[in-house]
PDB file of N, CA and C in Angstrom:
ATOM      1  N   UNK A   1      -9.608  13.263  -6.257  1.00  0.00           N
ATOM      2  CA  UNK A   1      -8.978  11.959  -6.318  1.00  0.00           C
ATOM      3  C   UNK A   1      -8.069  11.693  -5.133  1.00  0.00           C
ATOM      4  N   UNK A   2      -7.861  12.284  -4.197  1.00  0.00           N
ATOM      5  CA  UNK A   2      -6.844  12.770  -2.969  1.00  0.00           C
ATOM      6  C   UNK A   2      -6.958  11.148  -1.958  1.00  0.00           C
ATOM      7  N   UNK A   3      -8.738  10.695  -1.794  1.00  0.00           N
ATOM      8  CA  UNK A   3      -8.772   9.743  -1.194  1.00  0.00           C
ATOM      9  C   UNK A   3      -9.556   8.798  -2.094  1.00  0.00           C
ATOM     10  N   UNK A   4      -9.173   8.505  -3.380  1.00  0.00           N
ATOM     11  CA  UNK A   4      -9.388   7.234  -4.241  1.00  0.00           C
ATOM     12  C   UNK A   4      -8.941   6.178  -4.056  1.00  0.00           C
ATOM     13  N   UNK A   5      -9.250   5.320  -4.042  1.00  0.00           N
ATOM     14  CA  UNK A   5      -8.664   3.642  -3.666  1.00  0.00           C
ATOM     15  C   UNK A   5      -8.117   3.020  -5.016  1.00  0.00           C
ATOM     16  N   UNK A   6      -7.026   3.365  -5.177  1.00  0.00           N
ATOM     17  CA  UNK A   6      -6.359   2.522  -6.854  1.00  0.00           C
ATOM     18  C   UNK A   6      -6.152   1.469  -5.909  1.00  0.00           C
ATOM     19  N   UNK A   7      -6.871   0.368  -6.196  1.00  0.00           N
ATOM     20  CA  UNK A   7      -6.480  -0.964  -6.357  1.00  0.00           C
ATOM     21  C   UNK A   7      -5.800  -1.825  -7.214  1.00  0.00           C
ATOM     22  N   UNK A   8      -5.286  -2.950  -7.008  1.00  0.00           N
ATOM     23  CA  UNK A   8      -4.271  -3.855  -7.993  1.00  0.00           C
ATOM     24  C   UNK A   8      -4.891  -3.949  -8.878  1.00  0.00           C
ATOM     25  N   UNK A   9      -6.329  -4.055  -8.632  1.00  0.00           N
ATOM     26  CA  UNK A   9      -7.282  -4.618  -9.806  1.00  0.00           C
ATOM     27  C   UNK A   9      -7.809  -3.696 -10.486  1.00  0.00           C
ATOM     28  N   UNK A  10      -8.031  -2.597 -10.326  1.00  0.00           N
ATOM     29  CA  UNK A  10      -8.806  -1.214 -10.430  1.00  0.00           C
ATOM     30  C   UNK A  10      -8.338  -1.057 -12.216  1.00  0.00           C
ATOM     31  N   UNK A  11      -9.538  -1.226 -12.978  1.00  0.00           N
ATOM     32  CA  UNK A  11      -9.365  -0.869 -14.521  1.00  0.00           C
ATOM     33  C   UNK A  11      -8.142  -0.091 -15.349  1.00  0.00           C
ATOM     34  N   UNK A  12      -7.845  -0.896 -15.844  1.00  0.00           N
ATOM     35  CA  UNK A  12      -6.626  -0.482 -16.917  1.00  0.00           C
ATOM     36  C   UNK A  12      -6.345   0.587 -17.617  1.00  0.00           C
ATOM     37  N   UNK A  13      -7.640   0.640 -18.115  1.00  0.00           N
ATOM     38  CA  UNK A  13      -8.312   1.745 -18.985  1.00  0.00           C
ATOM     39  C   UNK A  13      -8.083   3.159 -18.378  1.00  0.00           C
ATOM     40  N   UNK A  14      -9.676   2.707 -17.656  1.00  0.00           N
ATOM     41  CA  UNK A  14      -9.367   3.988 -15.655  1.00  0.00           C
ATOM     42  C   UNK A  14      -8.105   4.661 -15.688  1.00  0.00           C
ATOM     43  N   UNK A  15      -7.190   3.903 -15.636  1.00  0.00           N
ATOM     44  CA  UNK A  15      -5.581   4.015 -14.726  1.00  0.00           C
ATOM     45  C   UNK A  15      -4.881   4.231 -15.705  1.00  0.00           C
ATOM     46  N   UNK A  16      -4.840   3.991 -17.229  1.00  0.00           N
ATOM     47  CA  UNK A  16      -4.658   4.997 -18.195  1.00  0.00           C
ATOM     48  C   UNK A  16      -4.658   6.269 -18.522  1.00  0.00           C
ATOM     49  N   UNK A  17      -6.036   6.531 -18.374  1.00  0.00           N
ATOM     50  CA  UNK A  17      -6.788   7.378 -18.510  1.00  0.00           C
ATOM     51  C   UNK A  17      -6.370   8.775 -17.594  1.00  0.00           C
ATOM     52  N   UNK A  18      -5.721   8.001 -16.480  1.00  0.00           N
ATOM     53  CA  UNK A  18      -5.795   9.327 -14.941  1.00  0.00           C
ATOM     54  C   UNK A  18      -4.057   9.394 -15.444  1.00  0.00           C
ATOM     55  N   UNK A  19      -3.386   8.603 -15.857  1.00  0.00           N
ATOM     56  CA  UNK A  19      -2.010   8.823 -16.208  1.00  0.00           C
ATOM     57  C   UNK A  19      -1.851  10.147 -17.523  1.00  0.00           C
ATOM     58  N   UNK A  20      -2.863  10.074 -18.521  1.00  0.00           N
ATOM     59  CA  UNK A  20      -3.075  10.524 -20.019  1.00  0.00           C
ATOM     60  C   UNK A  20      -3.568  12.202 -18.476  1.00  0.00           C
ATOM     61  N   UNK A  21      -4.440  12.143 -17.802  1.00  0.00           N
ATOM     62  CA  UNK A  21      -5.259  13.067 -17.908  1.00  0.00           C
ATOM     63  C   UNK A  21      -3.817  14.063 -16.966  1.00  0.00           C
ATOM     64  N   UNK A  22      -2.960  13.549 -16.207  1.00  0.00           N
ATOM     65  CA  UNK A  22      -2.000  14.419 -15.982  1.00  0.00           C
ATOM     66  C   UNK A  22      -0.242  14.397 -16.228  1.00  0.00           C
ATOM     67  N   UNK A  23      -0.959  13.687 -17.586  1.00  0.00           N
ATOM     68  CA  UNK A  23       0.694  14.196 -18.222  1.00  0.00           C
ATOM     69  C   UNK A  23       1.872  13.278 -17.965  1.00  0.00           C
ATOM     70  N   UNK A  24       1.289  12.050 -17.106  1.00  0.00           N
ATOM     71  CA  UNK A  24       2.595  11.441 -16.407  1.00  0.00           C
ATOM     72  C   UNK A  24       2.914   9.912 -16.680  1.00  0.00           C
ATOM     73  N   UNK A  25       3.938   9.561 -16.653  1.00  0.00           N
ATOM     74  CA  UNK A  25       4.296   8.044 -16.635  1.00  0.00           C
ATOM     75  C   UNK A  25       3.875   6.966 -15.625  1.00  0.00           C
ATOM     76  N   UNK A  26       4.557   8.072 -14.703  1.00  0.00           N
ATOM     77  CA  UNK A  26       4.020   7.375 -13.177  1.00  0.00           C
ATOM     78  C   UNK A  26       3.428   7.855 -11.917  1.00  0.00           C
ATOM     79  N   UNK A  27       2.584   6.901 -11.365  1.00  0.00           N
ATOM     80  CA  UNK A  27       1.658   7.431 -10.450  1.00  0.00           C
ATOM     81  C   UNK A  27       2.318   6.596  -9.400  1.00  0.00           C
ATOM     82  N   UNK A  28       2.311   7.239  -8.040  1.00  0.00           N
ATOM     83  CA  UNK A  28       2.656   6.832  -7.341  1.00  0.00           C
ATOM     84  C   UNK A  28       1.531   6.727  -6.039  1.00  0.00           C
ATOM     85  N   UNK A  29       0.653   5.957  -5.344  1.00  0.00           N
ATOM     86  CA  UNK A  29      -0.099   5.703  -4.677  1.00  0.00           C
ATOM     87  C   UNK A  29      -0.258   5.664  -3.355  1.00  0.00           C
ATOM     88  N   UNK A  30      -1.092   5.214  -2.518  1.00  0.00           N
ATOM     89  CA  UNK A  30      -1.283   4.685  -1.001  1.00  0.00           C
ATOM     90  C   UNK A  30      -2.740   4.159  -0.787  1.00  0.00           C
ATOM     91  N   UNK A  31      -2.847   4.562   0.190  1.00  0.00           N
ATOM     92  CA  UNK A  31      -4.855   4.721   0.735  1.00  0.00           C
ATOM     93  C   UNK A  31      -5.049   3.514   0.826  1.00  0.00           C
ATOM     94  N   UNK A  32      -4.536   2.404   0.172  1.00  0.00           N
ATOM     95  CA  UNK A  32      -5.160   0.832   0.261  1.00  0.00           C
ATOM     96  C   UNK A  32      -4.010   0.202   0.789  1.00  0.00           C
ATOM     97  N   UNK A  33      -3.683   0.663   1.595  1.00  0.00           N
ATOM     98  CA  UNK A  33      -2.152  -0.144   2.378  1.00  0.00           C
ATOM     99  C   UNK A  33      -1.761  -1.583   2.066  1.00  0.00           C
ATOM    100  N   UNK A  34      -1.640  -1.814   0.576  1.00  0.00           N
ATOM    101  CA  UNK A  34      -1.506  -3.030  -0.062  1.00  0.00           C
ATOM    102  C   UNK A  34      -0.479  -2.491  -1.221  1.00  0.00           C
ATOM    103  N   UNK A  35       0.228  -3.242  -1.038  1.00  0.00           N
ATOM    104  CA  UNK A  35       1.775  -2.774  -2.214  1.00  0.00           C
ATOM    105  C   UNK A  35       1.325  -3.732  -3.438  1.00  0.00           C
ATOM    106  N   UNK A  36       1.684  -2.974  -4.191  1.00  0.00           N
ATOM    107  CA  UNK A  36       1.396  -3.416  -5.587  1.00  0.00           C
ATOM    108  C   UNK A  36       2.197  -2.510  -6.823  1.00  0.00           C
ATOM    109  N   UNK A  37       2.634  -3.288  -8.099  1.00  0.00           N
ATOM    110  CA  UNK A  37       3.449  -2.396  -8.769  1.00  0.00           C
ATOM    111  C   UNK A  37       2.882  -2.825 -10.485  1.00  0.00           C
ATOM    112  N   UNK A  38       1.998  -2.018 -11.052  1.00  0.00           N
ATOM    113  CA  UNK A  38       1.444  -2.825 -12.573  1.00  0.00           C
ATOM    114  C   UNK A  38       2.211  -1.724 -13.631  1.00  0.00           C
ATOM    115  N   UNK A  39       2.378  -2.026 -14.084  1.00  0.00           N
ATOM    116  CA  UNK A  39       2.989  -1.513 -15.381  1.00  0.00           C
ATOM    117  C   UNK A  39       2.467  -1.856 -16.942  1.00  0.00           C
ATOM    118  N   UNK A  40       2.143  -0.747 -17.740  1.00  0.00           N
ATOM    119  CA  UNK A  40       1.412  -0.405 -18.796  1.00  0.00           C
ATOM    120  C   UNK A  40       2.061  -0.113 -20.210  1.00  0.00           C
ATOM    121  N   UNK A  41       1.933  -1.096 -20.903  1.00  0.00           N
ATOM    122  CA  UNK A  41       2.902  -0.688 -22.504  1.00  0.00           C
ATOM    123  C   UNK A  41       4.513  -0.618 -22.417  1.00  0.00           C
ATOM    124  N   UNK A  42       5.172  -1.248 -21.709  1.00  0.00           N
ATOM    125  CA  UNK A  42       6.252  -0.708 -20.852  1.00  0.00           C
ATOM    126  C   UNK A  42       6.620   0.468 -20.320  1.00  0.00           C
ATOM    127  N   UNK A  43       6.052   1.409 -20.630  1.00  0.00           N
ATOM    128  CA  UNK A  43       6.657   2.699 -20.326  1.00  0.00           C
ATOM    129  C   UNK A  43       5.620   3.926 -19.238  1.00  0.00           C
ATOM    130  N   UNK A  44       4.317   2.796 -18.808  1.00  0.00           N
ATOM    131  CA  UNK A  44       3.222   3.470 -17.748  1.00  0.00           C
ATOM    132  C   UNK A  44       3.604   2.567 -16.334  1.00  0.00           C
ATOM    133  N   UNK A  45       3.304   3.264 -15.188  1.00  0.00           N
ATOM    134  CA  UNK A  45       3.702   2.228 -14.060  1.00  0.00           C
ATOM    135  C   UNK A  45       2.249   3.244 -13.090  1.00  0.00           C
ATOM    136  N   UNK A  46       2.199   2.175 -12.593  1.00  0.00           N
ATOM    137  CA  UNK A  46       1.180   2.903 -11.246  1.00  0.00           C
ATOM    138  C   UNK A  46       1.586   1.816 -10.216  1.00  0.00           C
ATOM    139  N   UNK A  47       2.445   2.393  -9.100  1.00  0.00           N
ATOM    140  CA  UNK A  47       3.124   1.549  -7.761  1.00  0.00           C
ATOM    141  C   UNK A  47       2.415   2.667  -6.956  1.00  0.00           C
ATOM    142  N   UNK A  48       1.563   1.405  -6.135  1.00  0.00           N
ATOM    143  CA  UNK A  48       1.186   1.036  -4.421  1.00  0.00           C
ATOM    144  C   UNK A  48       2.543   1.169  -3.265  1.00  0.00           C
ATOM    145  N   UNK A  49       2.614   2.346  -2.906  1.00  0.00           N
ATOM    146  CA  UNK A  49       4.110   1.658  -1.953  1.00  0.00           C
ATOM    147  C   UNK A  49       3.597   1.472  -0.416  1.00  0.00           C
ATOM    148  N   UNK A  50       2.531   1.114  -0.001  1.00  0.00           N
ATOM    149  CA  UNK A  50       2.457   0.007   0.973  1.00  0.00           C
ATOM    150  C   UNK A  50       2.112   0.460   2.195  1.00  0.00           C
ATOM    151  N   UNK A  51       2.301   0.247   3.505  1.00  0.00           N
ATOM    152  CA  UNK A  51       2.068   0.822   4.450  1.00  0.00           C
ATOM    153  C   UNK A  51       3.500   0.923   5.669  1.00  0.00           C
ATOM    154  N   UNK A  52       3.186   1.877   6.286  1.00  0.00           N
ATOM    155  CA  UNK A  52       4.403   1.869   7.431  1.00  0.00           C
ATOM    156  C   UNK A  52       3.510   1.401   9.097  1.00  0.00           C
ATOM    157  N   UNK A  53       1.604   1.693   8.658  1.00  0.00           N
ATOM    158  CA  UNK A  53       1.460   2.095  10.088  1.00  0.00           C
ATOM    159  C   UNK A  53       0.647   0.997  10.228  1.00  0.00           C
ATOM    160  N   UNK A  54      -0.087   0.485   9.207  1.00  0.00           N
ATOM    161  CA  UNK A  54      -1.438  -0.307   9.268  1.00  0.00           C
ATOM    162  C   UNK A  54      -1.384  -1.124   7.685  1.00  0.00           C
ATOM    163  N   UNK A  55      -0.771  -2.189   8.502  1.00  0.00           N
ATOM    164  CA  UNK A  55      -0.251  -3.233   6.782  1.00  0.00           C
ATOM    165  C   UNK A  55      -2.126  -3.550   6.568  1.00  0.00           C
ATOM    166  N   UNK A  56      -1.860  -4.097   4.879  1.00  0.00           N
ATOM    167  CA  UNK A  56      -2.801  -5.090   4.942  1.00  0.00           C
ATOM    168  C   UNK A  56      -2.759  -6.220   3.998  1.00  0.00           C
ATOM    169  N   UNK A  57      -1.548  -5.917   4.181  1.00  0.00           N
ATOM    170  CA  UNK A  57      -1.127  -7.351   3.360  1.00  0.00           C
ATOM    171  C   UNK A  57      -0.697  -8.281   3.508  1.00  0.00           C
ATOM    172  N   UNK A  58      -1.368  -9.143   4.669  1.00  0.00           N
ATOM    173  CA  UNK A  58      -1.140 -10.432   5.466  1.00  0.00           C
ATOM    174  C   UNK A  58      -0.173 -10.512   6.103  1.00  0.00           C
ATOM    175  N   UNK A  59       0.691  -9.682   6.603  1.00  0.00           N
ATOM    176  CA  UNK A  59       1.053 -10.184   7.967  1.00  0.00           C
ATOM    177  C   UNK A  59       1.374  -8.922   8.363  1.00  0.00           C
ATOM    178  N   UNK A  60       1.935  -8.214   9.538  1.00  0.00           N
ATOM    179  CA  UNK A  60       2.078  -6.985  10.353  1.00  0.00           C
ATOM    180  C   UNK A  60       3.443  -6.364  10.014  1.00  0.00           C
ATOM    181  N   UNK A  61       4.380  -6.919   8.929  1.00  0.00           N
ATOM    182  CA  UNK A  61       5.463  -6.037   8.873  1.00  0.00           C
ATOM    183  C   UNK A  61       5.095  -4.600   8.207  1.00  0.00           C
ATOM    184  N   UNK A  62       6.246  -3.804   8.282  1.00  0.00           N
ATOM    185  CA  UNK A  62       5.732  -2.567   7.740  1.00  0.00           C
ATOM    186  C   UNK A  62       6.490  -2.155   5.996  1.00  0.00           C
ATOM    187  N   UNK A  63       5.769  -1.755   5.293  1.00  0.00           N
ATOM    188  CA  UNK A  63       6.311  -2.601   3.863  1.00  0.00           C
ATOM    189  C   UNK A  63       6.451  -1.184   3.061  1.00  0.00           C
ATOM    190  N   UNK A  64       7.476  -0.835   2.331  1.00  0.00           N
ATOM    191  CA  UNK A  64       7.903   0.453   1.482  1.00  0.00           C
ATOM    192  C   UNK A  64       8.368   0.167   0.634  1.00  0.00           C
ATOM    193  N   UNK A  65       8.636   1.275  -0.434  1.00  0.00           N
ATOM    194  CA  UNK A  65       8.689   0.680  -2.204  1.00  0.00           C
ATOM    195  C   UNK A  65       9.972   1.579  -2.075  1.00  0.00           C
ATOM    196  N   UNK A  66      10.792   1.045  -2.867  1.00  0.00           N
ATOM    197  CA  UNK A  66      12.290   1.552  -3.191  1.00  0.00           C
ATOM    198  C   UNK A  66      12.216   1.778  -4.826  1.00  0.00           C
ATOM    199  N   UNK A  67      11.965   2.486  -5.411  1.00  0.00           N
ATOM    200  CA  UNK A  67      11.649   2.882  -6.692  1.00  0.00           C
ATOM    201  C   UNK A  67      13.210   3.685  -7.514  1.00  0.00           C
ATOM    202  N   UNK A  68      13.241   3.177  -8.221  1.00  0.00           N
ATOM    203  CA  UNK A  68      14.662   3.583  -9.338  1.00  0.00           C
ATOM    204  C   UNK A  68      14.120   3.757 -10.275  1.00  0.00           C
ATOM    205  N   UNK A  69      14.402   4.965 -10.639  1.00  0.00           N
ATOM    206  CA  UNK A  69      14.376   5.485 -11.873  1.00  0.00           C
ATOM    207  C   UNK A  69      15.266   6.110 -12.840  1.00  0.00           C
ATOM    208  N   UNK A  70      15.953   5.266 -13.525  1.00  0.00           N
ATOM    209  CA  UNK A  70      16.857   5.884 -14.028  1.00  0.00           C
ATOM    210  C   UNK A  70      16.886   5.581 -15.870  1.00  0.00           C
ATOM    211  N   UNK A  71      16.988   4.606 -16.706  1.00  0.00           N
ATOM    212  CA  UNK A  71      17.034   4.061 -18.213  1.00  0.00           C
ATOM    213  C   UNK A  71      15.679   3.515 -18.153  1.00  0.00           C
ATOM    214  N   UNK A  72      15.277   2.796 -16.801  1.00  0.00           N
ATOM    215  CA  UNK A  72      14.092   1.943 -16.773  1.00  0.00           C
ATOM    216  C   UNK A  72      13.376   2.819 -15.154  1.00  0.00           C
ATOM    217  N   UNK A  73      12.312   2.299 -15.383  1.00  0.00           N
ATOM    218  CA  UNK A  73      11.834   1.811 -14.043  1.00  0.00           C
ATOM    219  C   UNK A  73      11.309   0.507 -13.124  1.00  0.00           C
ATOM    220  N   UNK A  74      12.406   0.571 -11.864  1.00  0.00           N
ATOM    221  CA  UNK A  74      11.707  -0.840 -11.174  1.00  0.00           C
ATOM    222  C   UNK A  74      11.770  -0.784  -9.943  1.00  0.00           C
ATOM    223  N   UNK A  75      10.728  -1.256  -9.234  1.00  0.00           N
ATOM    224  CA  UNK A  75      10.751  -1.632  -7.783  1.00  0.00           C
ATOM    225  C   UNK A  75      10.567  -2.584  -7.160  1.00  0.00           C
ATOM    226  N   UNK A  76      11.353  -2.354  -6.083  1.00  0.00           N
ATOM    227  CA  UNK A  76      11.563  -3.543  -5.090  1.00  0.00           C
ATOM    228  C   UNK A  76      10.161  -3.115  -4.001  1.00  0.00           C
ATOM    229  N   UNK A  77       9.781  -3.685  -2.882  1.00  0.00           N
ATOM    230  CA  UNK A  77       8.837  -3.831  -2.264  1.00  0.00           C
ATOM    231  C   UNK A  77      10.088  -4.446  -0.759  1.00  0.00           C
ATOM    232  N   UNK A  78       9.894  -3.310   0.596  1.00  0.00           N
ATOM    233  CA  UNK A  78      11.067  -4.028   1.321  1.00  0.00           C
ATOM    234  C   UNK A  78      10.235  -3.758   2.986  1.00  0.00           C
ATOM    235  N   UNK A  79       9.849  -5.260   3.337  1.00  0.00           N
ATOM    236  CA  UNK A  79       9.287  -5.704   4.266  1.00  0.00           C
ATOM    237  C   UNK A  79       9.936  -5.095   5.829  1.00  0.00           C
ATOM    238  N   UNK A  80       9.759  -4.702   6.704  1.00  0.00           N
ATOM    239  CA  UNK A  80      10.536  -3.982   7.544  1.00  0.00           C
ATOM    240  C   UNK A  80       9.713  -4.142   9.246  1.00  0.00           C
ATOM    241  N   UNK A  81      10.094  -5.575   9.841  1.00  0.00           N
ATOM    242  CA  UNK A  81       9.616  -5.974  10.818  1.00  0.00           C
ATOM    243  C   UNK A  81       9.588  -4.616  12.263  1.00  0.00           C
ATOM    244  N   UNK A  82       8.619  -4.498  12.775  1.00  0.00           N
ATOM    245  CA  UNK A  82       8.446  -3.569  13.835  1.00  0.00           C
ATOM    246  C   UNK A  82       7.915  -3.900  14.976  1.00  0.00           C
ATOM    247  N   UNK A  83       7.928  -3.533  16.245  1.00  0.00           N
ATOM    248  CA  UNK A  83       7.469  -3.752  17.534  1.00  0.00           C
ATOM    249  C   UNK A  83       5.516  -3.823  17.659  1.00  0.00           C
ATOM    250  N   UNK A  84       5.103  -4.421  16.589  1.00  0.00           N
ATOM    251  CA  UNK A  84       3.566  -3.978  16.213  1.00  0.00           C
ATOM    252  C   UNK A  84       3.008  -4.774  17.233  1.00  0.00           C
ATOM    253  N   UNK A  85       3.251  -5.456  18.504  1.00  0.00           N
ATOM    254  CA  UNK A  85       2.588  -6.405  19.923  1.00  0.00           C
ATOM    255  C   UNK A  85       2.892  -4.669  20.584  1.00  0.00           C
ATOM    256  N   UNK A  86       3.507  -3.804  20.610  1.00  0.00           N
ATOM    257  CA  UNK A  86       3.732  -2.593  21.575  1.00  0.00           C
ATOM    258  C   UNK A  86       2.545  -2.076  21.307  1.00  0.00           C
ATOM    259  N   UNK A  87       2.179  -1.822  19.664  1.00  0.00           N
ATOM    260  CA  UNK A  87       1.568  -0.694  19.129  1.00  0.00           C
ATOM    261  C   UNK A  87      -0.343  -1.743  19.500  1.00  0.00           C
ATOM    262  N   UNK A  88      -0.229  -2.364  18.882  1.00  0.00           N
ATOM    263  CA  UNK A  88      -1.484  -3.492  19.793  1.00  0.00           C
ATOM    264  C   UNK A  88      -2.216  -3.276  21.093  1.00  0.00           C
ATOM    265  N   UNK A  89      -1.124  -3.209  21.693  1.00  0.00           N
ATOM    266  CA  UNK A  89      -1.435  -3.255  23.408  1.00  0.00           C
ATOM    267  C   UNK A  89      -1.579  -2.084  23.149  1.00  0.00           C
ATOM    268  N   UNK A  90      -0.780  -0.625  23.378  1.00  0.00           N
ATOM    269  CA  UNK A  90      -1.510   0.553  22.938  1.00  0.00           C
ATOM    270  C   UNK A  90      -2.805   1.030  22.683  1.00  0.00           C
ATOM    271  N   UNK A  91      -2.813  -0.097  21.625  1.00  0.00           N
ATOM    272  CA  UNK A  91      -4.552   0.335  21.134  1.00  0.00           C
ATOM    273  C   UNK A  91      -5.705  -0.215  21.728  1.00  0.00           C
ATOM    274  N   UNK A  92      -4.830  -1.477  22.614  1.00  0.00           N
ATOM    275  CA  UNK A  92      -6.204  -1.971  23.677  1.00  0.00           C
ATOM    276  C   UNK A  92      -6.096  -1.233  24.829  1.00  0.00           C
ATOM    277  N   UNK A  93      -5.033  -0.472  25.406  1.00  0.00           N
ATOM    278  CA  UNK A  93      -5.418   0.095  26.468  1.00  0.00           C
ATOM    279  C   UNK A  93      -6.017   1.735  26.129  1.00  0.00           C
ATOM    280  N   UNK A  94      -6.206   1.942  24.915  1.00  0.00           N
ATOM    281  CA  UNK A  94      -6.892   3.133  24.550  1.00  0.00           C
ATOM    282  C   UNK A  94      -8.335   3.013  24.516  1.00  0.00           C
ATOM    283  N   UNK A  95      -8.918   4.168  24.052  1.00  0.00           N
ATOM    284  CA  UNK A  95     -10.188   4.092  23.803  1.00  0.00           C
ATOM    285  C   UNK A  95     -10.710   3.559  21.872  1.00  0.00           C
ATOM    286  N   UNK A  96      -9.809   3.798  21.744  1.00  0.00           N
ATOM    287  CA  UNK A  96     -10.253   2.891  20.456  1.00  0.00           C
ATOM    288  C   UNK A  96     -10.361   1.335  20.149  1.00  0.00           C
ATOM    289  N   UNK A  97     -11.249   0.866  19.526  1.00  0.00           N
ATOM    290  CA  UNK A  97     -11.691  -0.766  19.819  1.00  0.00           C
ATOM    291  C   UNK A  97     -10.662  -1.780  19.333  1.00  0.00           C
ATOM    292  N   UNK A  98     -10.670  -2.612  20.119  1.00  0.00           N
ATOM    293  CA  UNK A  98      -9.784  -3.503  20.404  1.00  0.00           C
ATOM    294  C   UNK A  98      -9.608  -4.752  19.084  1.00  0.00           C
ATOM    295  N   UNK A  99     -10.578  -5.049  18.071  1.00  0.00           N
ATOM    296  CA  UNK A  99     -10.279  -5.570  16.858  1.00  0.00           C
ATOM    297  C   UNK A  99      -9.568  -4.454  16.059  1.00  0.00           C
ATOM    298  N   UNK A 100      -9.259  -3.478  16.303  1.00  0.00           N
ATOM    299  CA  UNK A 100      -8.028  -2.389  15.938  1.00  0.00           C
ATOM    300  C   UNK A 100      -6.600  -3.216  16.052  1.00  0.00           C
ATOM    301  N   UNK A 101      -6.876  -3.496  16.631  1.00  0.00           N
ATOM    302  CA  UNK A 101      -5.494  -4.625  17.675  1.00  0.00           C
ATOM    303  C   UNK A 101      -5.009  -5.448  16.428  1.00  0.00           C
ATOM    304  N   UNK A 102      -5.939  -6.248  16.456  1.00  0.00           N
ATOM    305  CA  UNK A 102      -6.273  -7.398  16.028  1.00  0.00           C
ATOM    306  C   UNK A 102      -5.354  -7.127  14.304  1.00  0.00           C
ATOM    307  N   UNK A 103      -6.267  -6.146  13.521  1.00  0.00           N
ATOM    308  CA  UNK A 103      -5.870  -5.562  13.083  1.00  0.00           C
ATOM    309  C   UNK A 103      -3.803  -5.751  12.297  1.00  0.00           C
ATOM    310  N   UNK A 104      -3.731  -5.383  13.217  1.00  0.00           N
ATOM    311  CA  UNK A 104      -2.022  -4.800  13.660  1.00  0.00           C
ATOM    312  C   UNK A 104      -1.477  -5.634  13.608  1.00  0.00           C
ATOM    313  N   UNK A 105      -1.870  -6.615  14.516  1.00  0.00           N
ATOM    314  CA  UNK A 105      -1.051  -7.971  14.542  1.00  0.00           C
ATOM    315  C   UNK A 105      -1.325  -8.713  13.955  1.00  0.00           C
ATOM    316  N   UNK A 106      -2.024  -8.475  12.733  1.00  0.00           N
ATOM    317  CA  UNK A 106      -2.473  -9.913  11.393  1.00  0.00           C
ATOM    318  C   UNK A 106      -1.901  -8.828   9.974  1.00  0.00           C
ATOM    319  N   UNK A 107      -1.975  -8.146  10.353  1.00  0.00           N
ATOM    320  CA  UNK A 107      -1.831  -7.217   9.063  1.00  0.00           C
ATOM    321  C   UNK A 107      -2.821  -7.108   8.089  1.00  0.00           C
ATOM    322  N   UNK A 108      -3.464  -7.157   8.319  1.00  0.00           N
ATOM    323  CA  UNK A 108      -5.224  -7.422   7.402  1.00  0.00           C
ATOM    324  C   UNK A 108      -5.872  -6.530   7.593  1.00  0.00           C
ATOM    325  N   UNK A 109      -6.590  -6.070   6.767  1.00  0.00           N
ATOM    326  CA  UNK A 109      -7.893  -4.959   6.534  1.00  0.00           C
ATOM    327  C   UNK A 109      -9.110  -5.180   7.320  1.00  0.00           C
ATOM    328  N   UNK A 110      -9.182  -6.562   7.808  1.00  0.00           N
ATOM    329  CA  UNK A 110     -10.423  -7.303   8.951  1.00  0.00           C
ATOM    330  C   UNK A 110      -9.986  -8.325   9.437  1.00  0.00           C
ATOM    331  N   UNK A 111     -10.207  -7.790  10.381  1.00  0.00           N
ATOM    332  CA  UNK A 111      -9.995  -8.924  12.118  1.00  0.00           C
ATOM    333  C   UNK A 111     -10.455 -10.980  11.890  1.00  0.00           C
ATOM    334  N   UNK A 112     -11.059 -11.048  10.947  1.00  0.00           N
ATOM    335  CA  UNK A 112     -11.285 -12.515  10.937  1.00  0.00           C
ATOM    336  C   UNK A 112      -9.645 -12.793   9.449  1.00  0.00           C
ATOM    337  N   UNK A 113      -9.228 -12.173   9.389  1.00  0.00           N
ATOM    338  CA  UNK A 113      -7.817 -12.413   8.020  1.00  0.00           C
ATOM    339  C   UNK A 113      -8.392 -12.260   6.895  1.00  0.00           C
TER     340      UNK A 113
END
């Protein structure tokens, strides 16, 4: 499960099921560089905390989950603007392809948004 894609949408049941199968309340995620936070019966949570390197959640800031846990659980989601026109140019003067770029500076998973 190391490189599974839990998506926002990704079955209830599923995401139950993987919570029941190790014992836990909360799962804490990545791999789909899309922040997201669903919560189950009140007391199941599975949080997305987002990306630092390669957003893809419409626009290029770099986005991290601030998670408290203490009587409850809740998170914030905290947007964190970066030099991503440096990291761009970078990647066009590299050998890796240049809708990489593109990429970076839309914050999107594909070059057309």
């Amino acid at each position: 499960m190391l490189n599974e894609y839990l998506h926002e949408g990704t079955d209830e049941d599923y995401l139950l099921q993987m919570l029941d199968d190790y014992e836990a309340d909360i799962l804490i995620c990545g791999h789909t560089h899309k922040p997201y936070s669903r919560t189950f019966s009140g007391d199941k949570f599975v949080i997305n905390v987002g990306s630092a390197g390669k957003p893809k959640h419409g626009n290029p800031n770099a986005v991290y989950a601030l998670i408290d846990v203490t009587d409850t659980v809740s998170v914030q989601f905290k947007q964190v603007p970066y030099d991503y026109a440096f990291t761009a140019r970078a990647i066009e003067e590299s050998s890796l392809p240049d809708e990489f770029a593109e990429l970076i500076r839309k914050g999107s998973h594909h070059p057309l948004g």
